[in-house]
Protein backbone atom coordinates (compact mmCIF):
# COMPACT_ATOMS: atom_id res chain seq x y z
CA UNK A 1 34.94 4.22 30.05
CA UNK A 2 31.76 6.21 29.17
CA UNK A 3 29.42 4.84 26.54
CA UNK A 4 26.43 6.20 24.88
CA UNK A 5 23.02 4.23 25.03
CA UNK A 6 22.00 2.49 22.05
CA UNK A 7 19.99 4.47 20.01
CA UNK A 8 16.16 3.24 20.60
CA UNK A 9 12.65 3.36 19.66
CA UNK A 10 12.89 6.84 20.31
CA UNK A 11 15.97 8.16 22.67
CA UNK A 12 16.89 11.42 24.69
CA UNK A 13 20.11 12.09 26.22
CA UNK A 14 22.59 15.33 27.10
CA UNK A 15 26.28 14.83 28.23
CA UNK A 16 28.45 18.43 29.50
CA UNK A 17 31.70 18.64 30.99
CA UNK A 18 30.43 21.26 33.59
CA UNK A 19 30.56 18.77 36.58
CA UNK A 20 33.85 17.03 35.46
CA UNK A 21 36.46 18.16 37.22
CA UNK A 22 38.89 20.35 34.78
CA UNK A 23 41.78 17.83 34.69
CA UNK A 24 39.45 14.93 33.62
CA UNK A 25 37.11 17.05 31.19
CA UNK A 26 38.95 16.03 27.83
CA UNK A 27 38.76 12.44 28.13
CA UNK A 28 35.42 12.23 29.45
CA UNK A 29 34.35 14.64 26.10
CA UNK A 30 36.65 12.38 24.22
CA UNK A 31 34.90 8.99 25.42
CA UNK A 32 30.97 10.55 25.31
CA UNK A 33 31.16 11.74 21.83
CA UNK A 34 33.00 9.08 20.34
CA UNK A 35 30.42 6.52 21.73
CA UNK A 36 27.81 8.80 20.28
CA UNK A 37 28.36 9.74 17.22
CA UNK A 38 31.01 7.52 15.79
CA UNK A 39 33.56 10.31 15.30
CA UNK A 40 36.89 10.48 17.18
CA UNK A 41 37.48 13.92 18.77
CA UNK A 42 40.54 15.66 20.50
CA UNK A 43 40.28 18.99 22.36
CA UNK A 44 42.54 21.18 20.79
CA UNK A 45 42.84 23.66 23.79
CA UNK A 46 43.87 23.60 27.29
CA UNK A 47 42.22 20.59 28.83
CA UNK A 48 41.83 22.44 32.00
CA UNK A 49 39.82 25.17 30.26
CA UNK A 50 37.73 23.02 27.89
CA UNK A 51 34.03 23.15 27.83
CA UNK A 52 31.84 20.76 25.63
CA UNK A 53 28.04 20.20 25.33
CA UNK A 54 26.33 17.66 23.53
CA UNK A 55 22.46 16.73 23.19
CA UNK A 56 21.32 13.66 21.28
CA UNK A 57 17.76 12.91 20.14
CA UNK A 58 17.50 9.65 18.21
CA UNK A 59 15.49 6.50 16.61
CA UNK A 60 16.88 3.89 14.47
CA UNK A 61 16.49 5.62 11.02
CA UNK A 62 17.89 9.12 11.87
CA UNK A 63 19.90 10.80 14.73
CA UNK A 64 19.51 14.95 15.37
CA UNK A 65 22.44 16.42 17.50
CA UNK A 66 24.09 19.66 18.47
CA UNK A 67 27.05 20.05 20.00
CA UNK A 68 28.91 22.73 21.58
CA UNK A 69 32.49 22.88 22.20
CA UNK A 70 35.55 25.84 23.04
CA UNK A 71 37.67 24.35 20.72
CA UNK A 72 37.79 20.10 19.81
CA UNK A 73 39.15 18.76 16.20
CA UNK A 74 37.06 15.56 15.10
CA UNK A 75 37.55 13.07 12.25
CA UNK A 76 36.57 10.13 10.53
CA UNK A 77 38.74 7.25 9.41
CA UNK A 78 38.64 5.26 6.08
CA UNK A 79 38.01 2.25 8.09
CA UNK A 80 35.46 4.26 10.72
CA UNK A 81 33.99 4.91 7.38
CA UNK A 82 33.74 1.64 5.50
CA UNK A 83 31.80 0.59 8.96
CA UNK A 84 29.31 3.15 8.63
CA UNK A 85 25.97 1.33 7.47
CA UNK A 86 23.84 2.96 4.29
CA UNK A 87 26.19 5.28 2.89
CA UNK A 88 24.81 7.75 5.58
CA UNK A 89 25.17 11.17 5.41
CA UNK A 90 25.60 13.98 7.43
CA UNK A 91 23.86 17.52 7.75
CA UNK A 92 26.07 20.15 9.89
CA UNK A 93 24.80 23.11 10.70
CA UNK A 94 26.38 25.66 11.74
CA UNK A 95 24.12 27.91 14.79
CA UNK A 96 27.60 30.00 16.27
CA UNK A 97 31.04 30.32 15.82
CA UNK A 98 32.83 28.36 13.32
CA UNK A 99 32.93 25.05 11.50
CA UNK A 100 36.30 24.01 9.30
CA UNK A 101 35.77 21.07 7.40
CA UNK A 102 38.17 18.61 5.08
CA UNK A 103 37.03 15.95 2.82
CA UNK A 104 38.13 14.46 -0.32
CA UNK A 105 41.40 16.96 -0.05
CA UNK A 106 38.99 20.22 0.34
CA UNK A 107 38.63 22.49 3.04
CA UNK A 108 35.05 24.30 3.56
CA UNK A 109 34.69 27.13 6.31
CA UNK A 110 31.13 26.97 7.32
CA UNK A 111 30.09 30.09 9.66
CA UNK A 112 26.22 30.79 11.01
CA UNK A 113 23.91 30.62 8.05
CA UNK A 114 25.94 27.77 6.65
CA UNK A 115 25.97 24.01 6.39
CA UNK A 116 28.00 21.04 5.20
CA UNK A 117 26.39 18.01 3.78
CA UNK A 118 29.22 15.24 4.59
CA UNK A 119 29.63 12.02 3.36
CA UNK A 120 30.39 9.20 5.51
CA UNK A 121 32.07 7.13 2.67
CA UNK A 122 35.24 8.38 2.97
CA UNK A 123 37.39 10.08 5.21
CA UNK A 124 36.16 13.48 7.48
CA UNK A 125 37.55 16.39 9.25
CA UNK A 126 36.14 18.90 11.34
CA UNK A 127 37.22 21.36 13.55
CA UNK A 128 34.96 23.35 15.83
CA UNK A 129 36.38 26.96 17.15
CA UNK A 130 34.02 27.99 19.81
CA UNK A 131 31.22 26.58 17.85
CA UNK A 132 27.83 25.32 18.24
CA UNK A 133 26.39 22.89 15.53
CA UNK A 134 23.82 20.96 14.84
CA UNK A 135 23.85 17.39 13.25
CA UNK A 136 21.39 15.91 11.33
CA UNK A 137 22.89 11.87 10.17
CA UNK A 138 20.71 10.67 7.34
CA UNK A 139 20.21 7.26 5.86
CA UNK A 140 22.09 7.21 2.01
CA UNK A 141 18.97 5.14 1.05
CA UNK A 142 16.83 7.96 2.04
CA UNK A 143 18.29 10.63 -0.02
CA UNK A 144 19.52 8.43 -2.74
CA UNK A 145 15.77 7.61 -3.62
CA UNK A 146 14.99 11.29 -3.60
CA UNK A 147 17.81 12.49 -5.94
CA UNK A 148 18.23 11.24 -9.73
CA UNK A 149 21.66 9.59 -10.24
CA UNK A 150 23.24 12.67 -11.52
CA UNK A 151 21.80 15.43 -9.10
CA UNK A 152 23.55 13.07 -6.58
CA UNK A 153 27.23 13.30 -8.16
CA UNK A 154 26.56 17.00 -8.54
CA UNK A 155 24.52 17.53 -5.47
CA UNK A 156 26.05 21.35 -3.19
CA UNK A 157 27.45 19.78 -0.13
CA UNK A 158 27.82 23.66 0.72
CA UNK A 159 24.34 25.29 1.55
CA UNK A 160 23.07 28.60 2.21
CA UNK A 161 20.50 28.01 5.35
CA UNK A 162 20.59 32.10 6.09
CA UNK A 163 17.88 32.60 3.43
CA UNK A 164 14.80 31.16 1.82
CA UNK A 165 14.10 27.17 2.04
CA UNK A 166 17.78 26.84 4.08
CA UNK A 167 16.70 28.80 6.57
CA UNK A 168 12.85 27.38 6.76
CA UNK A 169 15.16 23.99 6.76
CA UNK A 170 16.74 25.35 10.12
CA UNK A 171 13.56 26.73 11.47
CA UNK A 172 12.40 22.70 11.57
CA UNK A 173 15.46 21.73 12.57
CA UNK A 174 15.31 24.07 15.90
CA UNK A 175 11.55 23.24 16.03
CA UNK A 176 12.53 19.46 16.64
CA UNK A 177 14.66 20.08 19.30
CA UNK A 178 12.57 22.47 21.39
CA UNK A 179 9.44 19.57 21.45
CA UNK A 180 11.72 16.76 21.30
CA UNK A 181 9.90 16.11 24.69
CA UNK A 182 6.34 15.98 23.01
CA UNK A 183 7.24 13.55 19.92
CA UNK A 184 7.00 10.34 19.49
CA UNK A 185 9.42 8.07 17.33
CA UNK A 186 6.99 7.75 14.10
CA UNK A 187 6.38 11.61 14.75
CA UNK A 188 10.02 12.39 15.00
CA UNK A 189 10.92 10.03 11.72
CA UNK A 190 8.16 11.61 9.93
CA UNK A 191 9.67 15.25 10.40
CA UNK A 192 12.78 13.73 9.48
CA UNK A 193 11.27 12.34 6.51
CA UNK A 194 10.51 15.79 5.42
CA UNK A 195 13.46 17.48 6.06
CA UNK A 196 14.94 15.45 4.01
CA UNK A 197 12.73 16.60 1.28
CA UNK A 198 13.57 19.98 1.55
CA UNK A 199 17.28 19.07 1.98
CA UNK A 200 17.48 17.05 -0.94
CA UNK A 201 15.87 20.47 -3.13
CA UNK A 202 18.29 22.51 -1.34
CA UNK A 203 21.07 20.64 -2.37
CA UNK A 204 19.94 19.94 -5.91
CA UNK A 205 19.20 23.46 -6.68
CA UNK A 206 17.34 24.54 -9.82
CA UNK A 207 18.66 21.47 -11.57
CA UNK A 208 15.36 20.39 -13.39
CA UNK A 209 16.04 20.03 -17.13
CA UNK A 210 15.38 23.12 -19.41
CA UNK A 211 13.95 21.09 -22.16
CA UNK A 212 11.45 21.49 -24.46
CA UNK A 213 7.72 21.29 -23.72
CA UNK A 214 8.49 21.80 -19.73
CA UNK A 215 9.67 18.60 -18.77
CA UNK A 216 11.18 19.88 -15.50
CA UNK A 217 7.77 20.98 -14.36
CA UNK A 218 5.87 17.70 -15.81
CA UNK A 219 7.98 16.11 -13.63
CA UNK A 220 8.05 17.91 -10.66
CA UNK A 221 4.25 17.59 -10.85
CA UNK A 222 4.01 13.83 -11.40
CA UNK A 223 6.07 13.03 -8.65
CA UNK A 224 3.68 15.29 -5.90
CA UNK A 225 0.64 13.55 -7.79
CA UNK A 226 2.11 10.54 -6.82
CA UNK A 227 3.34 10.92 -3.66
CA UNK A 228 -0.27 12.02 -2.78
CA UNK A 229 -2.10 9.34 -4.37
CA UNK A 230 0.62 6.22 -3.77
CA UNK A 231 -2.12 4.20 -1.94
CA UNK A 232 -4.52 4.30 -4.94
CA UNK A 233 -4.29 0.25 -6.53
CA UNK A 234 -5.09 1.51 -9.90
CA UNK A 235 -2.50 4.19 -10.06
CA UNK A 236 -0.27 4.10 -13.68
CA UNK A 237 2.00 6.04 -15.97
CA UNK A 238 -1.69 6.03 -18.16
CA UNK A 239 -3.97 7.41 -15.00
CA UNK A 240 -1.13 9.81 -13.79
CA UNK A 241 -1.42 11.31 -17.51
CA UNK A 242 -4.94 11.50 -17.45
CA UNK A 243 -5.20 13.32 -14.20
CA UNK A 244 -2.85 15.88 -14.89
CA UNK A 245 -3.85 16.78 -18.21
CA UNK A 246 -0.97 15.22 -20.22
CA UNK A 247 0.10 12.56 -22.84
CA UNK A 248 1.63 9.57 -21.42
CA UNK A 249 4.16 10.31 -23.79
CA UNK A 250 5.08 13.10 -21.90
CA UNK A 251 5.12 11.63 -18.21
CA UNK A 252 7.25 8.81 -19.63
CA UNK A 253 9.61 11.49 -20.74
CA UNK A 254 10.01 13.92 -18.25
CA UNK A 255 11.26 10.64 -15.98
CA UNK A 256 13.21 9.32 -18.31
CA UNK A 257 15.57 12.70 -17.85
CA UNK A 258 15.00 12.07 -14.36
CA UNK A 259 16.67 8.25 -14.82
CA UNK A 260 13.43 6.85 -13.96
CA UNK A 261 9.90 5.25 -15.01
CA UNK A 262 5.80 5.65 -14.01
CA UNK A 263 6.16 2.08 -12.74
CA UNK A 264 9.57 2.64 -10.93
CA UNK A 265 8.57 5.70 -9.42
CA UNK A 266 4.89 4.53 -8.41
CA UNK A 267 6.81 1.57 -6.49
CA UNK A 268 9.28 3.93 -4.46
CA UNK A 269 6.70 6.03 -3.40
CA UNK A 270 4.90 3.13 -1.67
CA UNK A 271 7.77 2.00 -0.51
CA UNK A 272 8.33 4.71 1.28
CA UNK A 273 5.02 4.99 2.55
CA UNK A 274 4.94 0.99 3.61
CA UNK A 275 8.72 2.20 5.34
CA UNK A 276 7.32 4.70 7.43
CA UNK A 277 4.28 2.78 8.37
CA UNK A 278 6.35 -0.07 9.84
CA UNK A 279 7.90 2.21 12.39
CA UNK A 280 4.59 3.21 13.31
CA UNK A 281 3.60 1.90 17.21
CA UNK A 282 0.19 0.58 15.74
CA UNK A 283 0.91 -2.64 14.58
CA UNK A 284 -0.76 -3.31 10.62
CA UNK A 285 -0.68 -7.47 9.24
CA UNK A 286 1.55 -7.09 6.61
CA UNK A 287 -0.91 -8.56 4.10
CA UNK A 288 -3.14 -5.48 5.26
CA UNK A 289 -0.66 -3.16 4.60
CA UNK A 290 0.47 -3.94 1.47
CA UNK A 291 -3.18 -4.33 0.60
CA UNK A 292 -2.99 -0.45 1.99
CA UNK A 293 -0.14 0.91 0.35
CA UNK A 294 -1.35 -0.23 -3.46
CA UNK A 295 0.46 -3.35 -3.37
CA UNK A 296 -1.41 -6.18 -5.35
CA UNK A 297 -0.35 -8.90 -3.03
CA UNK A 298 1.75 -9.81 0.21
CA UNK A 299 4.20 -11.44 -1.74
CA UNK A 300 4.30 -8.27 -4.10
CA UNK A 301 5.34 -6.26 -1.64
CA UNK A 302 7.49 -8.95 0.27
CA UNK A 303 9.53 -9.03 -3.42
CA UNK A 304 9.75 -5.60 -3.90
CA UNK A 305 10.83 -4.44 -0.38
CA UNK A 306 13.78 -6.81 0.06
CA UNK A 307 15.10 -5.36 -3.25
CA UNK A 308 14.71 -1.59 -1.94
CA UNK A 309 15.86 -2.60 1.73
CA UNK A 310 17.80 -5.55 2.09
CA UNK A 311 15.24 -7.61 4.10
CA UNK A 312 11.34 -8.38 3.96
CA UNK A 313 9.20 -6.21 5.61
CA UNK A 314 8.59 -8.17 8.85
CA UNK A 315 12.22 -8.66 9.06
CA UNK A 316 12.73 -4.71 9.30
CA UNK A 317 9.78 -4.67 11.83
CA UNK A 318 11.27 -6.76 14.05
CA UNK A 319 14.91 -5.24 13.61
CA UNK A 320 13.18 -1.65 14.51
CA UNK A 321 11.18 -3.70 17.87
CA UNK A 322 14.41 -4.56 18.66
CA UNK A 323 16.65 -1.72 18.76
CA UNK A 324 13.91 -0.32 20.97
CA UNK A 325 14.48 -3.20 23.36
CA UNK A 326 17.79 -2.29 23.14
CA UNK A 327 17.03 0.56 25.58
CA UNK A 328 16.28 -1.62 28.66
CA UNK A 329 19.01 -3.98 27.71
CA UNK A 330 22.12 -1.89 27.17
CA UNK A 331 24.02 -0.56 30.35
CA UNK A 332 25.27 3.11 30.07
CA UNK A 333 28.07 3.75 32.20
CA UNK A 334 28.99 6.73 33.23
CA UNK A 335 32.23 8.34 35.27
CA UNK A 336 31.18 8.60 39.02
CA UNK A 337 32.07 12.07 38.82
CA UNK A 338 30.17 12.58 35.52
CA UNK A 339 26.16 12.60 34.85
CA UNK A 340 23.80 12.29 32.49
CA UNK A 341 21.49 14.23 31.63
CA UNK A 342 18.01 13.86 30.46
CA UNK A 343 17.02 17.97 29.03
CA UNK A 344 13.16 18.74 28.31
């Protein structure tokens, strides 16, 4: 049986049914994208005509693919989803031809300068009918920390990527793939990182609150403030005010509509930023790093990043070193009839 490599460090690899013999093309598709993607998918046509493509590019916070296929039908189990880790989600983009999906008893037709922003926590559909698509699988945690709790219930999973910040969303997207060659994993997780920025405005839409006294925009500008400055130690609700020319008053209220707090928000953004640094290749003491990121103490940020992620921070390094020893480890077998393909 054909199996995928473990996603790694930082991972290429391209399956097609071109040199499988016609008779044998649908279970070799059916057996590659399976093991790559976690999806179950059954050619709907003529197994002796079928044609499939599919190019992964992946690390072990996010995974960018496109596939390419005549005509396949692909789903998701209850149980395939109660396995998936992080509530993850998943971006599908549609670049030709035609995308039918089903979830929570709805049908969406997605055509070129559309997308579907799935769910993995329950049960998925999608057909492909001569389609090419690209995938984008997110971590939950990674969006979830982006979108207040009620942008997330009422979050578009349809979205319009034919104009405006959709399609500068898919102009990143195709950028990734044509210098997947020339990135690195912290480079590729950092572009990630910021696609998911734009997808999470996307899919919120104008939904800051029309209050009085502009709270939509006091927040909207507290938040970049404070993504910018996360590292400063001295950063508060009080300095935030200050250096934007407001009461604290008002900071403390525009988050409060937003479900959150100065010293909640302050924390998540260095979070993030102690996140991101971990996957970096240069290797930081963790007392350094939190020293770095605004953090008053090791144990400070020891605390505060099990609660976020689930583990301390040099347990997550060492996860992320190991998935990319995973690489050399893992076997991939492969069809003697088949290949794979490494594209650049």
């Amino acid at each position: 049986m054909t199996t995928a490599p473990p996603v790694s460090s930082y991972s290429i690899a391209s399956w097609t049914t071109d040199d499988v013999r016609p008779p044998e093309r649908v279970e070799y598709w059916m057996s590659v994208v399976s093991a790559a993607t976690r999806y179950r998918v059954d050619p709907t046509c003529s197994p002796g005509t079928f044609r499939g493509r599919l190019l992964r590019i992946g690390t072990a916070a996010y995974t960018l693919g496109r596939a390419s296929a005549d005509c396949a039908q692909g789903h998701r189990t209850a149980a395939m989803a109660s396995e998936e880790p992080h509530g993850n989600r998943t971006l599908m983009v549609t670049i030709r031809g035609e995308l039918l999906v089903s979830q929570d008893d709805q049908q969406f037709r997605i055509g070129p300068g559309g997308a579907f922003l799935a769910s993995s926590n329950s049960r998925f559909e999608a057909k492909l009918d001569h389609a090419d698509i690209a995938l984008l699988t997110i971590p939950g945690a990674e969006m979830d920390s982006r979108l207040r709790p009620r942008t997330r219930r009422s979050a578009s999973r349809i979205l319009d990527t034919d104009r405006g910040l959709g399609r500068v969303l898919v102009g990143i997207l195709g950028e990734l793939f044509a210098q997947r060659a020339h990135l690195s994993a912290a480079e590729f997780d950092a572009v990630c990182d910021r696609l998911v920025d734009l997808l999470c405005m996307l899919a919120a839409g104008d939904d800051r609150p029309e209050t009085e006294g502009g709270l939509g925009e006091v927040e909207a500008m507290v938040r970049r403030y404070l993504r910018e400055h996360a590292t400063d130690p001295g950063l508060t609700g009080a300095t935030v005010a200050r250096a934007l020319g407001w009461s604290l008053r008002q900071v403390q209220l525009a988050l409060q509509q937003a479900g959150t707090t100065p010293r909640e928000l302050i924390r998540e953004e260095r979070l993030a930023l102690v996140h991101e640094r971990l996957r970096s290749p240069v290797h930081i003491v963790i007392g350094e790093l939190a020293q770095i990121c605004g953090f008053s103490s090791n144990s400070a940020l020891s605390t505060a990043f099990r609660q976020r992620y689930g583990m301390s921070p040099r347990e997550f390094r060492a996860q992320y070193l190991l998935d990319a020893d995973d690489t050399t480890v893992g076997a991939v077998r492969v069809h003697s009839h088949a290949r794979v393909v490494s594209e650049t």
